[in-house]
C-alpha atoms as a PDB file:
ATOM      1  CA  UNK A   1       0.000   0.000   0.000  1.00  0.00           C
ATOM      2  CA  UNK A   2       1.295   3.221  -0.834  1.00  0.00           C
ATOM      3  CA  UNK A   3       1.463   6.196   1.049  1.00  0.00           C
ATOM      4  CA  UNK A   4      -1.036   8.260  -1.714  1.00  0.00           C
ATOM      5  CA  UNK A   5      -3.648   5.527  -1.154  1.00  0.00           C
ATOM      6  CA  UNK A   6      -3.872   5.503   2.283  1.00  0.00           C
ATOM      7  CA  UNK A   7      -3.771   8.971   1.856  1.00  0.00           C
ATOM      8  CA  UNK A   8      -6.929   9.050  -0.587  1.00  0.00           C
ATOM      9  CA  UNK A   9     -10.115   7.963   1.878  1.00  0.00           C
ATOM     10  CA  UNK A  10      -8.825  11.113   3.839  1.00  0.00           C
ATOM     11  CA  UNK A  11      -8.728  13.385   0.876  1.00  0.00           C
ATOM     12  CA  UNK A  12     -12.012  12.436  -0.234  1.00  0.00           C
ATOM     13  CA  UNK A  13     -13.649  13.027   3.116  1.00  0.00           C
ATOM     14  CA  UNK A  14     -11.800  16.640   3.557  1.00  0.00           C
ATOM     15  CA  UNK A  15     -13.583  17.400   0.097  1.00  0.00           C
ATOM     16  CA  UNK A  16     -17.014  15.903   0.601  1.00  0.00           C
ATOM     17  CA  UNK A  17     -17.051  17.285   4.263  1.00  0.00           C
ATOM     18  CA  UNK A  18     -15.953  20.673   2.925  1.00  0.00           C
ATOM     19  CA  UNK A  19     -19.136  20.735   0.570  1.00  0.00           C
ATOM     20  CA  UNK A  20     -20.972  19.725   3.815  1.00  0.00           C
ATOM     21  CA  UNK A  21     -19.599  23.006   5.623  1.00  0.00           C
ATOM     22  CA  UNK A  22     -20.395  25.151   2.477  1.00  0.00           C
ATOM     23  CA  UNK A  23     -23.882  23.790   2.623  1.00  0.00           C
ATOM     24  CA  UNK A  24     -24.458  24.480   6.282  1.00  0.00           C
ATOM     25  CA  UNK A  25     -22.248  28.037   6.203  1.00  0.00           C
ATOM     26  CA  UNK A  26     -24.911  29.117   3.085  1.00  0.00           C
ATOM     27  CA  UNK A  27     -28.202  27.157   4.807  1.00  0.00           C
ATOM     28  CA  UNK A  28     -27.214  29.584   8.278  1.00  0.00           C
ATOM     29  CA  UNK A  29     -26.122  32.859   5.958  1.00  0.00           C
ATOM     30  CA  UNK A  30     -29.527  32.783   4.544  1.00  0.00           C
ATOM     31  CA  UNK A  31     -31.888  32.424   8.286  1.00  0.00           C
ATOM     32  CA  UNK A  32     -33.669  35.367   7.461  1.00  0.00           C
ATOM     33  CA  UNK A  33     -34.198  35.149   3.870  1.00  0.00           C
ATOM     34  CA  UNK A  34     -37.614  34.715   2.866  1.00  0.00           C
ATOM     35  CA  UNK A  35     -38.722  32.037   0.470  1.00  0.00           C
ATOM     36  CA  UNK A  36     -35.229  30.527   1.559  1.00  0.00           C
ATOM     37  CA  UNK A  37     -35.293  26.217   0.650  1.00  0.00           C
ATOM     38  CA  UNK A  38     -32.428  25.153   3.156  1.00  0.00           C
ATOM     39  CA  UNK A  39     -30.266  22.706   0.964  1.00  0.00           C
ATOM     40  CA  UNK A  40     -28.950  19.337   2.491  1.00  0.00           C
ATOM     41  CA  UNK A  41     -25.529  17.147   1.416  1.00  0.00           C
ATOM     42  CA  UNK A  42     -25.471  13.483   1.829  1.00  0.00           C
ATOM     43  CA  UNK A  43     -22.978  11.546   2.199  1.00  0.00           C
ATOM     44  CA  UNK A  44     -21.507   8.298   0.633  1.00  0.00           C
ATOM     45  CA  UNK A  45     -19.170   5.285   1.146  1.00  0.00           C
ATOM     46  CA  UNK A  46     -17.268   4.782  -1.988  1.00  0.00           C
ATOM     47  CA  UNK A  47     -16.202   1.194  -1.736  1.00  0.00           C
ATOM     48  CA  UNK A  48     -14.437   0.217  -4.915  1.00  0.00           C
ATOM     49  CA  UNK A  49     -12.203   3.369  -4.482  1.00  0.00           C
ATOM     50  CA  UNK A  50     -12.275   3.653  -0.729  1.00  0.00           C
ATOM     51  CA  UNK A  51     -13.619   7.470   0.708  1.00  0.00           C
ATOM     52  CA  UNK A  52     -16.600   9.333   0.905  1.00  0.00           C
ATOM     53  CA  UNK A  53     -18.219  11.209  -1.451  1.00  0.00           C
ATOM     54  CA  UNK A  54     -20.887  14.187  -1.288  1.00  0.00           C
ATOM     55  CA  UNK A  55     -24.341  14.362  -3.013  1.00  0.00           C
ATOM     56  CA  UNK A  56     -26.286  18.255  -2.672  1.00  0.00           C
ATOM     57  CA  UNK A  57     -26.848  20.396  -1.871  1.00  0.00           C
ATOM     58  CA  UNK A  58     -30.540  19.404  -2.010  1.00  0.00           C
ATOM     59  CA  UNK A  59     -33.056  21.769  -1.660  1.00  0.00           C
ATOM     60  CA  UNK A  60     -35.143  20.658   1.265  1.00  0.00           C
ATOM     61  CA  UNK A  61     -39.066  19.978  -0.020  1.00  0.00           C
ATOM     62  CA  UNK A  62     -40.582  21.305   3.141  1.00  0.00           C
ATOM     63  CA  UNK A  63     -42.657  24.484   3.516  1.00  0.00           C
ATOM     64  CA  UNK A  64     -41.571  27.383   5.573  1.00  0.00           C
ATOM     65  CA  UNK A  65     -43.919  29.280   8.083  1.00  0.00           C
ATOM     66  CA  UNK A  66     -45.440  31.779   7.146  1.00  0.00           C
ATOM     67  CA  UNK A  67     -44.213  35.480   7.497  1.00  0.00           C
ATOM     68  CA  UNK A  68     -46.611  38.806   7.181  1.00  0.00           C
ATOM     69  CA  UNK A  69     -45.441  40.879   4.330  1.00  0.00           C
ATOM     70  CA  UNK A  70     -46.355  44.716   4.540  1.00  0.00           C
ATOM     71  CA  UNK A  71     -49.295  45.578   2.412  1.00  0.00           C
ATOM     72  CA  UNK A  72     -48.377  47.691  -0.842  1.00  0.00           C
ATOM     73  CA  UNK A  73     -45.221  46.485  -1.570  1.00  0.00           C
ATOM     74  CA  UNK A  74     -44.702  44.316  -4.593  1.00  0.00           C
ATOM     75  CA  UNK A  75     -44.836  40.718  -4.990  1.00  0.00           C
ATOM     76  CA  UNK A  76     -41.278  38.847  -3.938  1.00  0.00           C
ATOM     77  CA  UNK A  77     -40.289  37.012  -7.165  1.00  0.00           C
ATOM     78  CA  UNK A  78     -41.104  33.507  -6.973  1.00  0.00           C
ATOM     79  CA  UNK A  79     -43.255  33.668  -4.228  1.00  0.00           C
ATOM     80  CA  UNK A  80     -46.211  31.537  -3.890  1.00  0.00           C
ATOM     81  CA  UNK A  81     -49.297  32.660  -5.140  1.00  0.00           C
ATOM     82  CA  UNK A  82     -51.272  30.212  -3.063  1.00  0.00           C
ATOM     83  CA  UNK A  83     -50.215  31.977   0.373  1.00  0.00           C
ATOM     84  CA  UNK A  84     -53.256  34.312   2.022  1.00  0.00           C
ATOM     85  CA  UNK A  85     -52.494  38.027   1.228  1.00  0.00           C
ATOM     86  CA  UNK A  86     -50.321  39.800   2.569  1.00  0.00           C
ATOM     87  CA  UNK A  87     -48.016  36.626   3.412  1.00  0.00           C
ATOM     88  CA  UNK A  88     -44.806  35.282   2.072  1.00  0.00           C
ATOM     89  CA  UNK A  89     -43.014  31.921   2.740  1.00  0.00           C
ATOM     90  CA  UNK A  90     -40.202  32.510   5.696  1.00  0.00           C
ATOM     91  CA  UNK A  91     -36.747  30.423   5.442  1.00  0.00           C
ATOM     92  CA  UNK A  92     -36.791  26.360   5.790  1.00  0.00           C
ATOM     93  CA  UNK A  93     -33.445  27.238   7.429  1.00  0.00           C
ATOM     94  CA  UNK A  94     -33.811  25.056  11.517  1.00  0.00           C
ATOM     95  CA  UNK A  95     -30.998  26.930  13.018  1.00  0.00           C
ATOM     96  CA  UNK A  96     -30.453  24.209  16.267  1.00  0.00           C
ATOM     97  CA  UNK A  97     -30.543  21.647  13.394  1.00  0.00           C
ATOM     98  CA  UNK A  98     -27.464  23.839  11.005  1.00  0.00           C
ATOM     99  CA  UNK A  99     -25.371  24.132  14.691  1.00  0.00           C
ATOM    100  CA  UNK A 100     -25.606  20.702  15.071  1.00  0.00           C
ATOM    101  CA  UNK A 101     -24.978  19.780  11.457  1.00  0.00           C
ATOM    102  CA  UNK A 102     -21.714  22.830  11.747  1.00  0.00           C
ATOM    103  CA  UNK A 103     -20.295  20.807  14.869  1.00  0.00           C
ATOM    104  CA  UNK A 104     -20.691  17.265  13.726  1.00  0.00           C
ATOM    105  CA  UNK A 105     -18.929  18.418   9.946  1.00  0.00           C
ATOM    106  CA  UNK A 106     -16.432  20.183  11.492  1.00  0.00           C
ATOM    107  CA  UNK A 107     -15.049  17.816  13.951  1.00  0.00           C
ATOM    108  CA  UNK A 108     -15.237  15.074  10.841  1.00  0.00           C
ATOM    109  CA  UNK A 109     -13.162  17.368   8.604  1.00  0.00           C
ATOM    110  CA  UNK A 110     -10.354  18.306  11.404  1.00  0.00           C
ATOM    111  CA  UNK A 111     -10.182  14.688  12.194  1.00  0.00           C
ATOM    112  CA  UNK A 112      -9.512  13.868   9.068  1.00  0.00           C
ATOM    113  CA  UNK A 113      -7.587  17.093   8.076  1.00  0.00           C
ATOM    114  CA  UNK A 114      -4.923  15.756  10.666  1.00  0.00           C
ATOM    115  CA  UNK A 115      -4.388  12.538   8.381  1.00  0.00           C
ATOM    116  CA  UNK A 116      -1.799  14.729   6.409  1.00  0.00           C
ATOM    117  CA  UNK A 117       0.638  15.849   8.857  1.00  0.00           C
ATOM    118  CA  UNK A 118       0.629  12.529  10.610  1.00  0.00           C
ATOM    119  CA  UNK A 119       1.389  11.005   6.960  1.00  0.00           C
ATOM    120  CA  UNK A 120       3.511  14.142   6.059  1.00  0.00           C
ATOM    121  CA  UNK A 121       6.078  13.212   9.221  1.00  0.00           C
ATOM    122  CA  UNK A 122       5.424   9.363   8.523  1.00  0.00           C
ATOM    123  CA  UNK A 123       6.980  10.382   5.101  1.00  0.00           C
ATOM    124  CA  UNK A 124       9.666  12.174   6.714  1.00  0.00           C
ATOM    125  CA  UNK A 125      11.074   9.652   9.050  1.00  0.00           C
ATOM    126  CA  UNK A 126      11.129   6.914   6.223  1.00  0.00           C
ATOM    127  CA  UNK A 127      13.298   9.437   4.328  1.00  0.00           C
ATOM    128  CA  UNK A 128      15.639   9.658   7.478  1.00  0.00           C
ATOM    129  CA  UNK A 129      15.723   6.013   7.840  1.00  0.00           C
ATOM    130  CA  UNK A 130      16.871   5.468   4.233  1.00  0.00           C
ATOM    131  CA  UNK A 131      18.976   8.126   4.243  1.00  0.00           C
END
């Protein structure tokens, strides 16, 4: 086994974790945004190539509550026109469900981040040793 492959699970988890963070940085950016689908990744086992990979962001197919509107301003663009006057669909965005979604992600990616020093010195001291 080289040192690249048991590199690559690693790799592939920093990237598809990464899109996970991206997902959950833009899902928590956009709280207060109305008409707002909150977008979910999934995630993967790749077992022929070893890793993880990332599917999404997915737009979430859930309704958001509904938010008053002030009367004589226009129409939002794209808005439902099934909503009662004078209302416009509020964010899909659960913020206690993004923080937990921000922790779990990030402690995934640093664990796996610190795969590449660990290899990096593991590198280093068979250099030394052949040297």
């Amino acid at each position: 086994m080289s040192l690249g492959s048991a590199l690559y699970p690693s790799l592939t988890a920093l990237s598809a974790f990464g899109t996970g963070l991206q997902s959950t940085a833009h899902n928590l950016a956009n709280v207060l945004t109305n008409s707002f689908k909150a977008g979910r990744v999934t995630y993967a086992d790749r077992p022929n190539l070893s890793g993880v990979s990332a599917r999404g962001p997915e737009k979430l197919a859930v309704s958001g509550p509904l938010v008053p509107y002030g009367p004589g301003l226009p129409p939002l663009a794209g808005s439902n026109p099934a909503l009662p006057a004078g209302f416009v669909e509020g964010s899909t965005t659960d913020i206690a469900a993004e923080m937990v979604n921000l922790i779990i992600t990030s402690r995934v990616y640093q664990a796996n981040a610190k795969v590449v020093p660990t290899a990096d010195s593991l590198l280093g001291m068979v250099i030394n040793i052949r040297a």
